[in-house]
PDB file of N, CA and C in Angstrom:
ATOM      1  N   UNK A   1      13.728   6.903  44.296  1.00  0.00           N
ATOM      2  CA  UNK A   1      12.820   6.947  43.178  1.00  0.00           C
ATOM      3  C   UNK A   1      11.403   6.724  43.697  1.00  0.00           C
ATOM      4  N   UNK A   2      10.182   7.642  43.589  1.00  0.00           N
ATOM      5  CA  UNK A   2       9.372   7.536  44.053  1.00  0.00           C
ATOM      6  C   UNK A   2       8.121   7.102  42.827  1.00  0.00           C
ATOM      7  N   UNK A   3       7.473   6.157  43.620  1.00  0.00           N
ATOM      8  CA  UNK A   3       6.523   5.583  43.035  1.00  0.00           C
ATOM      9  C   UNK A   3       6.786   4.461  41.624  1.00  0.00           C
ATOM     10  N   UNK A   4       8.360   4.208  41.592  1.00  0.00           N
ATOM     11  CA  UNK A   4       8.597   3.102  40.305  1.00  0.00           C
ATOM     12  C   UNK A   4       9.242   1.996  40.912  1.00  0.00           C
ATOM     13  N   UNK A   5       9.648   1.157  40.097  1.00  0.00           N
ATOM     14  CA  UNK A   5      11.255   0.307  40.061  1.00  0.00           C
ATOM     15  C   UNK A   5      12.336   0.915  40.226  1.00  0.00           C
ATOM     16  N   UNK A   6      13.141   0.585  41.352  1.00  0.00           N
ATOM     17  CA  UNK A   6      14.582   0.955  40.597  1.00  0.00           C
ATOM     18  C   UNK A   6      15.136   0.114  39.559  1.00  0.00           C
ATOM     19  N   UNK A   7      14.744  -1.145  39.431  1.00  0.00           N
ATOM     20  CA  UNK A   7      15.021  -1.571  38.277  1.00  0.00           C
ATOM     21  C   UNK A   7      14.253  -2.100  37.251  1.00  0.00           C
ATOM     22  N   UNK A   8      14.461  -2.663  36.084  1.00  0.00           N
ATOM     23  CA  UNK A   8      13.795  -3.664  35.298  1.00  0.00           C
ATOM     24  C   UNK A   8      13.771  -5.046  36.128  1.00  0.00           C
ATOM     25  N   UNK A   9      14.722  -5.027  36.557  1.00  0.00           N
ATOM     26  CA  UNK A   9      15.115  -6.655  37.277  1.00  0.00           C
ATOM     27  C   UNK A   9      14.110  -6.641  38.478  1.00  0.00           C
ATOM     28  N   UNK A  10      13.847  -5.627  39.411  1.00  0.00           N
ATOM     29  CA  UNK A  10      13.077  -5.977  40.352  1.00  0.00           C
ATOM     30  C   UNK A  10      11.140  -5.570  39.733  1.00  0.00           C
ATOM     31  N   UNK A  11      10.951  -5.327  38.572  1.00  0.00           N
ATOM     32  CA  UNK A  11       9.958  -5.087  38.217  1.00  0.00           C
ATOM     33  C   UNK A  11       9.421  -6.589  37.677  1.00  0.00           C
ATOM     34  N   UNK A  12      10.886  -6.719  36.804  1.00  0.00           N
ATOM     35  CA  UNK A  12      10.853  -8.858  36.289  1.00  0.00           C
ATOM     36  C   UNK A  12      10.532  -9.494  37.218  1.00  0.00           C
ATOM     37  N   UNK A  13      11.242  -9.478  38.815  1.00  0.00           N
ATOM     38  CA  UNK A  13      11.168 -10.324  39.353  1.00  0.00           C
ATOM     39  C   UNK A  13      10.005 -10.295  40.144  1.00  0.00           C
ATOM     40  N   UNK A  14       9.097  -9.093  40.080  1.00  0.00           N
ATOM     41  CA  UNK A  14       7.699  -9.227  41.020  1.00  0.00           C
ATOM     42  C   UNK A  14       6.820  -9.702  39.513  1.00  0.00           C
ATOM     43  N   UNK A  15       6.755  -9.234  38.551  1.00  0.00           N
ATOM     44  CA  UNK A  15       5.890  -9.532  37.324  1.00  0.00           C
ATOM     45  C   UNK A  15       6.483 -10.906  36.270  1.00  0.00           C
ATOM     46  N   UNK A  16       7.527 -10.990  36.430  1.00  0.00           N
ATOM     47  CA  UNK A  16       7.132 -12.160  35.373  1.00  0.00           C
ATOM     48  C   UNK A  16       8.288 -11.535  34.045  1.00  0.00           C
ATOM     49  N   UNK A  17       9.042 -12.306  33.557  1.00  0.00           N
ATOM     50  CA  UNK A  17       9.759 -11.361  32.050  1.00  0.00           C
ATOM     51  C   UNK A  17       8.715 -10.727  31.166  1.00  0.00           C
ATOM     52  N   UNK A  18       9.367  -9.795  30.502  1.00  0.00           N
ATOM     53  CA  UNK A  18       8.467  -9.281  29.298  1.00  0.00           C
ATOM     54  C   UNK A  18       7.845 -10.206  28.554  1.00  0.00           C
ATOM     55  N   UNK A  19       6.760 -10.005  28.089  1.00  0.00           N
ATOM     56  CA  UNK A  19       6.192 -10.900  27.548  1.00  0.00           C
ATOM     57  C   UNK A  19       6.575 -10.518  25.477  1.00  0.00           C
ATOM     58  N   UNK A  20       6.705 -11.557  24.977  1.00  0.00           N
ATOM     59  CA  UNK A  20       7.236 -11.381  23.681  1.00  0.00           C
ATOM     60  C   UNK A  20       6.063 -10.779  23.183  1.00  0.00           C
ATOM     61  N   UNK A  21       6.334  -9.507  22.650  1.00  0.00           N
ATOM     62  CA  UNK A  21       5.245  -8.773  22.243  1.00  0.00           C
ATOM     63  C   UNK A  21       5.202  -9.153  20.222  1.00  0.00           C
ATOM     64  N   UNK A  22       5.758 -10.015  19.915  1.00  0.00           N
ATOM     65  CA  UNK A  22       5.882 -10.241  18.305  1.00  0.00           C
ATOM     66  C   UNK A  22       5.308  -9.700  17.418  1.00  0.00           C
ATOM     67  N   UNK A  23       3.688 -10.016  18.053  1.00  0.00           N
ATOM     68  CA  UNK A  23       2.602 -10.203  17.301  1.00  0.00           C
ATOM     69  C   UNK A  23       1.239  -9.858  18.176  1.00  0.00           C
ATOM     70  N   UNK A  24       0.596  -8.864  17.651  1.00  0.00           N
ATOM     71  CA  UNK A  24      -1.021  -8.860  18.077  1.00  0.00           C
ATOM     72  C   UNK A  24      -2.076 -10.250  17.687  1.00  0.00           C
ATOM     73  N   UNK A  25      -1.642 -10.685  16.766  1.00  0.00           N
ATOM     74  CA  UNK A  25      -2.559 -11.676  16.583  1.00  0.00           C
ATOM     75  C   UNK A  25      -2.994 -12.786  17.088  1.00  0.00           C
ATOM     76  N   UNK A  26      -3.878 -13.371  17.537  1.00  0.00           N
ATOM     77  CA  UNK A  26      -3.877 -14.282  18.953  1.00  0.00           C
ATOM     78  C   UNK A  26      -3.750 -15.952  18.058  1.00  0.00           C
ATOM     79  N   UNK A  27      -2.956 -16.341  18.886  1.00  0.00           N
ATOM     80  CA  UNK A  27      -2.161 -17.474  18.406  1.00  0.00           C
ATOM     81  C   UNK A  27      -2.769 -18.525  17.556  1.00  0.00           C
ATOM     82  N   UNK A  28      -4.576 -18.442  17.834  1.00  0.00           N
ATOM     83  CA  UNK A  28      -5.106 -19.323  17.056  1.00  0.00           C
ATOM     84  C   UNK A  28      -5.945 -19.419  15.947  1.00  0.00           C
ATOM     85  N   UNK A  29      -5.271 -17.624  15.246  1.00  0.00           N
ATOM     86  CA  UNK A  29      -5.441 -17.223  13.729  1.00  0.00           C
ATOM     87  C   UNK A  29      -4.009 -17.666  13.172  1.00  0.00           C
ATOM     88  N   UNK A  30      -4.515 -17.926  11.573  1.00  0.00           N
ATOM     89  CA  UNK A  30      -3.069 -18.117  11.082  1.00  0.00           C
ATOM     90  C   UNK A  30      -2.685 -16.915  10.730  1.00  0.00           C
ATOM     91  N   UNK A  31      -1.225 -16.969  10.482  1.00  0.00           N
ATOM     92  CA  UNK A  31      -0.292 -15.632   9.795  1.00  0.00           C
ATOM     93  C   UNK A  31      -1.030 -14.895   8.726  1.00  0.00           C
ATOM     94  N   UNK A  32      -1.214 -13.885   8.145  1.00  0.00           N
ATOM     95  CA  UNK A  32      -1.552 -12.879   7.499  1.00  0.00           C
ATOM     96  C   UNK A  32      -0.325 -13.622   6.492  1.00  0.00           C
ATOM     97  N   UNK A  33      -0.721 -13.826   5.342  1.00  0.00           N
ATOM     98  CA  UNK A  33       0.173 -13.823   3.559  1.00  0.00           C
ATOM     99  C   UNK A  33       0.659 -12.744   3.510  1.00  0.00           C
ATOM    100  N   UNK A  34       1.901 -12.459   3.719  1.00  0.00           N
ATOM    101  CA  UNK A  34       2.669 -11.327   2.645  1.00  0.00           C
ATOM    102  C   UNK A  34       2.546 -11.195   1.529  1.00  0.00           C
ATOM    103  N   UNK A  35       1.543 -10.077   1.024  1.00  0.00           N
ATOM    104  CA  UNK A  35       1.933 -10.021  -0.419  1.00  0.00           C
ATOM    105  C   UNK A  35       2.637  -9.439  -1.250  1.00  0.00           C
ATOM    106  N   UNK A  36       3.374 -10.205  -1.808  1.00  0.00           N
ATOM    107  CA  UNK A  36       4.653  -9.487  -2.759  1.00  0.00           C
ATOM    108  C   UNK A  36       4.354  -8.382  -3.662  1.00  0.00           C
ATOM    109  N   UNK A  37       4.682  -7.612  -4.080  1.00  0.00           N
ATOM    110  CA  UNK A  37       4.342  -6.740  -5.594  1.00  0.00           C
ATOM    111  C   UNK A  37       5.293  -7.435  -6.539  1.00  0.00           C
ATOM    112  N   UNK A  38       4.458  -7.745  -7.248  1.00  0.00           N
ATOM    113  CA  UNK A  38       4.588  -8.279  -8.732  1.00  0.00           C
ATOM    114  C   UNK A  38       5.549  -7.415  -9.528  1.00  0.00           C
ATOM    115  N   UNK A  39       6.839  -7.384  -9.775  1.00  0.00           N
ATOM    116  CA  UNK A  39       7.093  -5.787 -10.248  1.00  0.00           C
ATOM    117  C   UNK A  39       7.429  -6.087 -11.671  1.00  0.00           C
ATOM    118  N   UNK A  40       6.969  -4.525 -12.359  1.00  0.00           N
ATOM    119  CA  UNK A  40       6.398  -4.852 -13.563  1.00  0.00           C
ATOM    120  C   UNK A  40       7.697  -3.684 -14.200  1.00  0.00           C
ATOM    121  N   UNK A  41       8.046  -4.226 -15.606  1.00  0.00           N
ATOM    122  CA  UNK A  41       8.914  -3.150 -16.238  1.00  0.00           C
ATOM    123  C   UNK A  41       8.306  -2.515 -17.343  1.00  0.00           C
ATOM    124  N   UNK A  42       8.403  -1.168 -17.191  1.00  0.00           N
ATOM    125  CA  UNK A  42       7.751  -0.613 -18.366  1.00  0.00           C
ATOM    126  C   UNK A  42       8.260  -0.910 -19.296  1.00  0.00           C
ATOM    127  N   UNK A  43       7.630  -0.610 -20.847  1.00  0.00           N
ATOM    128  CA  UNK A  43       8.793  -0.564 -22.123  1.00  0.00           C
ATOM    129  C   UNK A  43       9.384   0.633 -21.983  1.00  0.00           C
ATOM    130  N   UNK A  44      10.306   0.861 -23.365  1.00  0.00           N
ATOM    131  CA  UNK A  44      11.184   1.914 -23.038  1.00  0.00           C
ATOM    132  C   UNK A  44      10.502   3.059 -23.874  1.00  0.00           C
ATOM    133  N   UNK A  45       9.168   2.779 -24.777  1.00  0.00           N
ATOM    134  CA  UNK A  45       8.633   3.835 -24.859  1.00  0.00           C
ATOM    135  C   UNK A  45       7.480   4.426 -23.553  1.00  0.00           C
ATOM    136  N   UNK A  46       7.934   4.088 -22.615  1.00  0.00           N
ATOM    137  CA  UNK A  46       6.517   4.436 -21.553  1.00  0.00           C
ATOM    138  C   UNK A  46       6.942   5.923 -20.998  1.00  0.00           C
ATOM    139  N   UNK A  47       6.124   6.577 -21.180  1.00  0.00           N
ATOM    140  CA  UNK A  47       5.973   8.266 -21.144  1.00  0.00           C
ATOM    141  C   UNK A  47       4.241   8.319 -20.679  1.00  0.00           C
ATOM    142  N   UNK A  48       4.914   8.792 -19.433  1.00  0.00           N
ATOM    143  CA  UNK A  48       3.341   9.461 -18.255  1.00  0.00           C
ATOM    144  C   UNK A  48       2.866  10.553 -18.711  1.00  0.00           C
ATOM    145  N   UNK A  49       1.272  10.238 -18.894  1.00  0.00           N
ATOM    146  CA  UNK A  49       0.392  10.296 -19.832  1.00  0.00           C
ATOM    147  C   UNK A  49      -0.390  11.599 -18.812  1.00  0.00           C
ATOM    148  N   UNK A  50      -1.213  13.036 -19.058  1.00  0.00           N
ATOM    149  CA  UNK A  50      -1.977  13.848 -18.073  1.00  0.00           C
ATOM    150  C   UNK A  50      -2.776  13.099 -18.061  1.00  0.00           C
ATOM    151  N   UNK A  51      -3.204  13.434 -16.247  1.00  0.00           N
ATOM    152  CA  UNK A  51      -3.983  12.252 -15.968  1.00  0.00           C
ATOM    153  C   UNK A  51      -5.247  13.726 -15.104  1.00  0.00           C
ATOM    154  N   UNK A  52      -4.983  14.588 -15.360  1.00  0.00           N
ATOM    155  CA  UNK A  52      -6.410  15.677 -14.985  1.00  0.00           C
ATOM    156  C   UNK A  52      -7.561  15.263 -15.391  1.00  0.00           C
ATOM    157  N   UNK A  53      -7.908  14.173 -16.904  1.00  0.00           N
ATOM    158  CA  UNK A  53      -9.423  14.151 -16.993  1.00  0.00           C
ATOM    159  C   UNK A  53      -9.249  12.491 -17.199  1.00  0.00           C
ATOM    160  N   UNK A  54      -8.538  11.722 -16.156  1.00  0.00           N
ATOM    161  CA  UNK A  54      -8.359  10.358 -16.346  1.00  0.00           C
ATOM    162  C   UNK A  54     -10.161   9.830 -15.405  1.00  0.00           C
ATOM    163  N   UNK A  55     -10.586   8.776 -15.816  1.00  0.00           N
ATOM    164  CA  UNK A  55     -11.650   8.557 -15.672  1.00  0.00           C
ATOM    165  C   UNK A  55     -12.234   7.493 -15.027  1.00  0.00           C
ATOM    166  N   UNK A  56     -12.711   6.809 -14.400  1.00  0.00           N
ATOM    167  CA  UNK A  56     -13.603   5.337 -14.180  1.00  0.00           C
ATOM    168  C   UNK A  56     -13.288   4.700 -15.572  1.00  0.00           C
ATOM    169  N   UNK A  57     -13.171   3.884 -15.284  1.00  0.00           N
ATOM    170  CA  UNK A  57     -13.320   2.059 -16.289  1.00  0.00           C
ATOM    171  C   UNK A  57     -11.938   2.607 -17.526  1.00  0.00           C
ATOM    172  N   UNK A  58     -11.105   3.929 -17.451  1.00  0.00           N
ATOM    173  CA  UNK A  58      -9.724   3.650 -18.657  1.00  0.00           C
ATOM    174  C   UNK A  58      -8.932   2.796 -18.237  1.00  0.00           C
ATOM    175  N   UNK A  59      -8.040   2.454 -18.620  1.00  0.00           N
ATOM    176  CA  UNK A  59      -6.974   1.226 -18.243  1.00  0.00           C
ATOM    177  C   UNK A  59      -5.887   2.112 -19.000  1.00  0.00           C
ATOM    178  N   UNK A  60      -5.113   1.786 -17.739  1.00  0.00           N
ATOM    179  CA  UNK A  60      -3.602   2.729 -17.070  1.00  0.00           C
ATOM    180  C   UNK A  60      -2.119   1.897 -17.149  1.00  0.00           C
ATOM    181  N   UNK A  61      -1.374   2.357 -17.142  1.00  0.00           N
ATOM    182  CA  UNK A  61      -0.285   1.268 -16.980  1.00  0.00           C
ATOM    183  C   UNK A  61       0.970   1.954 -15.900  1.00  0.00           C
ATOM    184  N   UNK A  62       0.872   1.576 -14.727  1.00  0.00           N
ATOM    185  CA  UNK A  62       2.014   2.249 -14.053  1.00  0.00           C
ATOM    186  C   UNK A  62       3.750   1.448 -13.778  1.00  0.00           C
ATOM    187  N   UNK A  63       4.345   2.693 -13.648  1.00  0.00           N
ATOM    188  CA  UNK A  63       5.979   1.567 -13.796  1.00  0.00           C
ATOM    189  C   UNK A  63       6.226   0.777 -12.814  1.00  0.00           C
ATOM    190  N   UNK A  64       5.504   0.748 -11.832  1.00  0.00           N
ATOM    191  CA  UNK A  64       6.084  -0.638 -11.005  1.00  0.00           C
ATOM    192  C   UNK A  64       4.886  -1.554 -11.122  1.00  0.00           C
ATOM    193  N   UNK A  65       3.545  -1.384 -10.977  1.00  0.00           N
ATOM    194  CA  UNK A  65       2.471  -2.314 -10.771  1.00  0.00           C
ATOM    195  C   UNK A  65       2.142  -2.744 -11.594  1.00  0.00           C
ATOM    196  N   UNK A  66       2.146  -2.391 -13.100  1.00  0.00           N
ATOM    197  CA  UNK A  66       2.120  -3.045 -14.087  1.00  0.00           C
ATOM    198  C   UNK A  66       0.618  -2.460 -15.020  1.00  0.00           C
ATOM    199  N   UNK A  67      -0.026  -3.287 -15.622  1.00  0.00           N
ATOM    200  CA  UNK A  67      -1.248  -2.860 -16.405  1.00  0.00           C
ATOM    201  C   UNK A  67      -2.715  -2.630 -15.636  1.00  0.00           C
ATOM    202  N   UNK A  68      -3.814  -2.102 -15.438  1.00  0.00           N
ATOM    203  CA  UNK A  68      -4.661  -1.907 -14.732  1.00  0.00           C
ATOM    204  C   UNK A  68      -6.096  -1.511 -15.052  1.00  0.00           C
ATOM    205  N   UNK A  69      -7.176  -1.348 -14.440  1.00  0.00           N
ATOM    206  CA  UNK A  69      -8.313  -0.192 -14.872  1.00  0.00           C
ATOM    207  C   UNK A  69      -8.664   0.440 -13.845  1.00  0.00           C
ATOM    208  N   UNK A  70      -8.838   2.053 -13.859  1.00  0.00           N
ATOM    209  CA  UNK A  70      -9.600   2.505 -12.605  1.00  0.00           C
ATOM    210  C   UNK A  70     -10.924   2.586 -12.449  1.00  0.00           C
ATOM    211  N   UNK A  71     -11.213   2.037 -11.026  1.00  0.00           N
ATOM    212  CA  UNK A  71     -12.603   1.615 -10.415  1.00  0.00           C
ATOM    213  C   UNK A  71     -12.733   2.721  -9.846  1.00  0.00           C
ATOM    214  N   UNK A  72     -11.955   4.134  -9.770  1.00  0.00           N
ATOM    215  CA  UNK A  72     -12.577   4.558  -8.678  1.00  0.00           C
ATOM    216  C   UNK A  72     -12.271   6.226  -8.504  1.00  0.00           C
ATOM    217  N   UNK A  73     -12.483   7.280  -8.884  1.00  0.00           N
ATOM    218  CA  UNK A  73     -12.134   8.478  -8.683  1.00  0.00           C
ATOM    219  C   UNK A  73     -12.593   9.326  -7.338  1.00  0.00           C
ATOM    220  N   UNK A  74     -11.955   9.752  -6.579  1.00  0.00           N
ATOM    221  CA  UNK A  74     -12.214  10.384  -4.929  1.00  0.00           C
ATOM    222  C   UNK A  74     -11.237  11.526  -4.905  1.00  0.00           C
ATOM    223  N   UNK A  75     -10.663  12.374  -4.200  1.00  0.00           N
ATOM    224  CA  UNK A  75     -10.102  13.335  -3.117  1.00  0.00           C
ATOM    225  C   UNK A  75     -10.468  14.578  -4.276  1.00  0.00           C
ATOM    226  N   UNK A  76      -9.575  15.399  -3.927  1.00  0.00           N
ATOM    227  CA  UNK A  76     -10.188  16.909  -4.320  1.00  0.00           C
ATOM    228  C   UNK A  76      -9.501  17.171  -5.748  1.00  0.00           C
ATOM    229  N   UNK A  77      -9.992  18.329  -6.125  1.00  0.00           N
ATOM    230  CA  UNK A  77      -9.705  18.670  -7.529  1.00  0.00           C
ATOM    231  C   UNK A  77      -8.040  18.725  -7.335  1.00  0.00           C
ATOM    232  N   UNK A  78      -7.317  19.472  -6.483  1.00  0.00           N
ATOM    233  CA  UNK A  78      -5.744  19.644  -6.728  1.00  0.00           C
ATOM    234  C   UNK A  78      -5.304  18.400  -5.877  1.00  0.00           C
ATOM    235  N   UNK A  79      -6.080  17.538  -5.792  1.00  0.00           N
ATOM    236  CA  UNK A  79      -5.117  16.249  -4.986  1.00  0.00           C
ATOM    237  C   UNK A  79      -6.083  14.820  -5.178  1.00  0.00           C
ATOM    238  N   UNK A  80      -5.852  14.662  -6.475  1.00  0.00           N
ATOM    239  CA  UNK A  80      -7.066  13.497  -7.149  1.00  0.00           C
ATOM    240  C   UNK A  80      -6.179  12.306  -6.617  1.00  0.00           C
ATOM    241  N   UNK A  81      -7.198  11.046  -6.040  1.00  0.00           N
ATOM    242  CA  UNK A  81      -6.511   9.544  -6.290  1.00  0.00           C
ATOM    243  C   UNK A  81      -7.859   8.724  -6.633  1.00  0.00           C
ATOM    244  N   UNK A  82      -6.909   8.039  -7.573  1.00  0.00           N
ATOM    245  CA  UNK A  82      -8.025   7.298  -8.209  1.00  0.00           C
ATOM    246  C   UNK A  82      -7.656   5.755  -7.778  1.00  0.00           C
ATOM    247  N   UNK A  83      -8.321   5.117  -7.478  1.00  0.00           N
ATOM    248  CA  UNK A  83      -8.354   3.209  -7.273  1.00  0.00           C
ATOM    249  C   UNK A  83      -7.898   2.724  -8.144  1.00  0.00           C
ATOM    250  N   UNK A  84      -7.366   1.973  -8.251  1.00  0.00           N
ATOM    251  CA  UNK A  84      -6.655   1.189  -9.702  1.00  0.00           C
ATOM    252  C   UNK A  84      -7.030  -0.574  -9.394  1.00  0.00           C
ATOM    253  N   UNK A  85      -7.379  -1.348 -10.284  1.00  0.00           N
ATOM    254  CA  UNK A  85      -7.163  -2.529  -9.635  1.00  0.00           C
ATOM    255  C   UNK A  85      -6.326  -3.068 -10.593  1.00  0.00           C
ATOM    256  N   UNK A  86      -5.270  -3.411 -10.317  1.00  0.00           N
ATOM    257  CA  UNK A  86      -4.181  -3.782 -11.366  1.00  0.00           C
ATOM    258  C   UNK A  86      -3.979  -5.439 -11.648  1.00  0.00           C
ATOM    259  N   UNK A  87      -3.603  -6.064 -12.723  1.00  0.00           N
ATOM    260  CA  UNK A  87      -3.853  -7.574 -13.314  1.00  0.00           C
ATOM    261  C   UNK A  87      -3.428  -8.347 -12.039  1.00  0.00           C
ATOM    262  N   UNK A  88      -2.012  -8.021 -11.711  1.00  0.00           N
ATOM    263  CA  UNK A  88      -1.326  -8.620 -10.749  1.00  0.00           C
ATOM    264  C   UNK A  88      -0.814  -8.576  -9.354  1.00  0.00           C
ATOM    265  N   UNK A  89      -1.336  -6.927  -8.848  1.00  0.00           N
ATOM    266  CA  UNK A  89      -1.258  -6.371  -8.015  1.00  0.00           C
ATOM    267  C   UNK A  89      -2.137  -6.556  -6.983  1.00  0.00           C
ATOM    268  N   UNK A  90      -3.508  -6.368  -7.418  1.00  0.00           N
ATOM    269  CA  UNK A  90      -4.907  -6.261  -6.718  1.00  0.00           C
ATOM    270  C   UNK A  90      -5.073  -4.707  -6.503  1.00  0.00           C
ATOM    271  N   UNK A  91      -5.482  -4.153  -5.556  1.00  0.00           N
ATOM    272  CA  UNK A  91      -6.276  -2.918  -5.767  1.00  0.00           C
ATOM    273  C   UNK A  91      -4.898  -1.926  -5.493  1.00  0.00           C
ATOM    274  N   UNK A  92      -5.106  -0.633  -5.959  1.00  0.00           N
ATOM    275  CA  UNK A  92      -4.010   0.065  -4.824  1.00  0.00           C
ATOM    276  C   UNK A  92      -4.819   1.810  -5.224  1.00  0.00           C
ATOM    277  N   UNK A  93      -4.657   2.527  -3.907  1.00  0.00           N
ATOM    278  CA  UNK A  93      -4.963   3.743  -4.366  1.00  0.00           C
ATOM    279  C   UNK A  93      -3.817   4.842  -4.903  1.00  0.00           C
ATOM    280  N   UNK A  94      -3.990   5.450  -6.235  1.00  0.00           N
ATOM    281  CA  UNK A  94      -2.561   5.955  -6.839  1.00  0.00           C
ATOM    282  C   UNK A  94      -3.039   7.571  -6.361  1.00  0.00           C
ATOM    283  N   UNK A  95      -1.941   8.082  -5.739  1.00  0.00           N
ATOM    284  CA  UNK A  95      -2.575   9.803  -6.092  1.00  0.00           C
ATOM    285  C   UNK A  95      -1.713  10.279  -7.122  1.00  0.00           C
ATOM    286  N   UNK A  96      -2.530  10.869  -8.245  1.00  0.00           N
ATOM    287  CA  UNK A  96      -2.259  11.254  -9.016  1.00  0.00           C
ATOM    288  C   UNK A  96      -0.929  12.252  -9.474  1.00  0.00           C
ATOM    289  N   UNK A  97      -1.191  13.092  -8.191  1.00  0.00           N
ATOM    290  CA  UNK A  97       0.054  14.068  -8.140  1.00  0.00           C
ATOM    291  C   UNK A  97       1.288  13.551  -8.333  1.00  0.00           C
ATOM    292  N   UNK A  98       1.452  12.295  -8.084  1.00  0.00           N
ATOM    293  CA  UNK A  98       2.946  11.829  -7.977  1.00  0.00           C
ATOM    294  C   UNK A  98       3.166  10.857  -8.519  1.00  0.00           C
ATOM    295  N   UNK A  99       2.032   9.916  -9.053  1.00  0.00           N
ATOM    296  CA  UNK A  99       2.125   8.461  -9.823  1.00  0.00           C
ATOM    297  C   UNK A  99       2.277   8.878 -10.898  1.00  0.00           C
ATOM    298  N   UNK A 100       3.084   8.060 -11.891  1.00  0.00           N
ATOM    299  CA  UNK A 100       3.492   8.225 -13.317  1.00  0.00           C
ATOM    300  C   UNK A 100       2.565   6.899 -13.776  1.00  0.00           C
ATOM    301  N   UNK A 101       1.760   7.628 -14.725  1.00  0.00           N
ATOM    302  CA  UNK A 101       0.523   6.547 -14.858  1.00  0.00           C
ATOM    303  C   UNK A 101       0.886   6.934 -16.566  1.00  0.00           C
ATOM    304  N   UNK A 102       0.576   5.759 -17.416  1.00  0.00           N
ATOM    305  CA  UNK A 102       0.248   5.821 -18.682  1.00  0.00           C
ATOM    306  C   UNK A 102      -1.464   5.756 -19.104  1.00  0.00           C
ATOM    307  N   UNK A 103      -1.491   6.202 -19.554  1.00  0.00           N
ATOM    308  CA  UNK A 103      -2.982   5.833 -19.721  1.00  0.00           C
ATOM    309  C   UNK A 103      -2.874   5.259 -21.634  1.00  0.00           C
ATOM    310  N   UNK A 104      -3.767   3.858 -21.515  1.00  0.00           N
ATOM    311  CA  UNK A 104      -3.341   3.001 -22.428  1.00  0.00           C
ATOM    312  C   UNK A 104      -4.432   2.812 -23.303  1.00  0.00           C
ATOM    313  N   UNK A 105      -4.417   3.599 -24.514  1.00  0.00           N
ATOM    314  CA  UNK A 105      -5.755   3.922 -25.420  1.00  0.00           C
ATOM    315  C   UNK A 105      -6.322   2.524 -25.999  1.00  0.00           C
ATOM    316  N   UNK A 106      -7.811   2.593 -25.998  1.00  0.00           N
ATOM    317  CA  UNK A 106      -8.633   1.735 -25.748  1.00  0.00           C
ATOM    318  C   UNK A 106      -8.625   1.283 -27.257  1.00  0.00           C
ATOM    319  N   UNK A 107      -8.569   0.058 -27.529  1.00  0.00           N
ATOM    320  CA  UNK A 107      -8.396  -0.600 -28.490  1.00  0.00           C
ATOM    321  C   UNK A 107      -9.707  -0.743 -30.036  1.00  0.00           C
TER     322      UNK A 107
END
């Protein structure tokens, strides 16, 4: 074998064992919080609402994240996502094409 190890073992034994690769984070930051999703159940009248002329500041209701308002409209006319920041969620970007969004008429 030219130019390697023939083994792991004689590569260990000139270098040292693998080093536990776990984590990038250097030991004297704390852990990153997992954050859970809050998961939210629709009612059983919830029926996804066209969302082609959905807007900045309506408030949405999607079936897992729960109730929301969008902060934020971006990508192209046939592939819209809009920002949502949801009660319990915190922010998430929805693309439209595929999120089942209610949109929840303003009181």
């Amino acid at each position: 074998m030219k130019g390697g190890f023939g083994s792991s073992a004689q590569a260990e034994k000139m270098y040292g064992p693998p080093q536990n690769s776990k984590s990038d984070t250097p030991s004297y930051l704390p852990p990153k919080a997992q954050r859970k999703t809050v998961e939210h159940t629709p009612g059983a009248d919830f029926v996804p609402s066209d969302t082609s002329n959905l807007q900045e500041g309506q408030k949405v209701e999607h079936q897992k994240f729960g109730f929301g308002e969008v902060v934020k409209m971006e990508g192209s006319a046939h592939n819209p996502v809009a920002t949502v920041k949801f009660e319990l969620n915190g922010e998430k970007k929805i693309m439209l094409n595929y999120a089942k969004l209610r949109i929840v008429p303003s009181v």
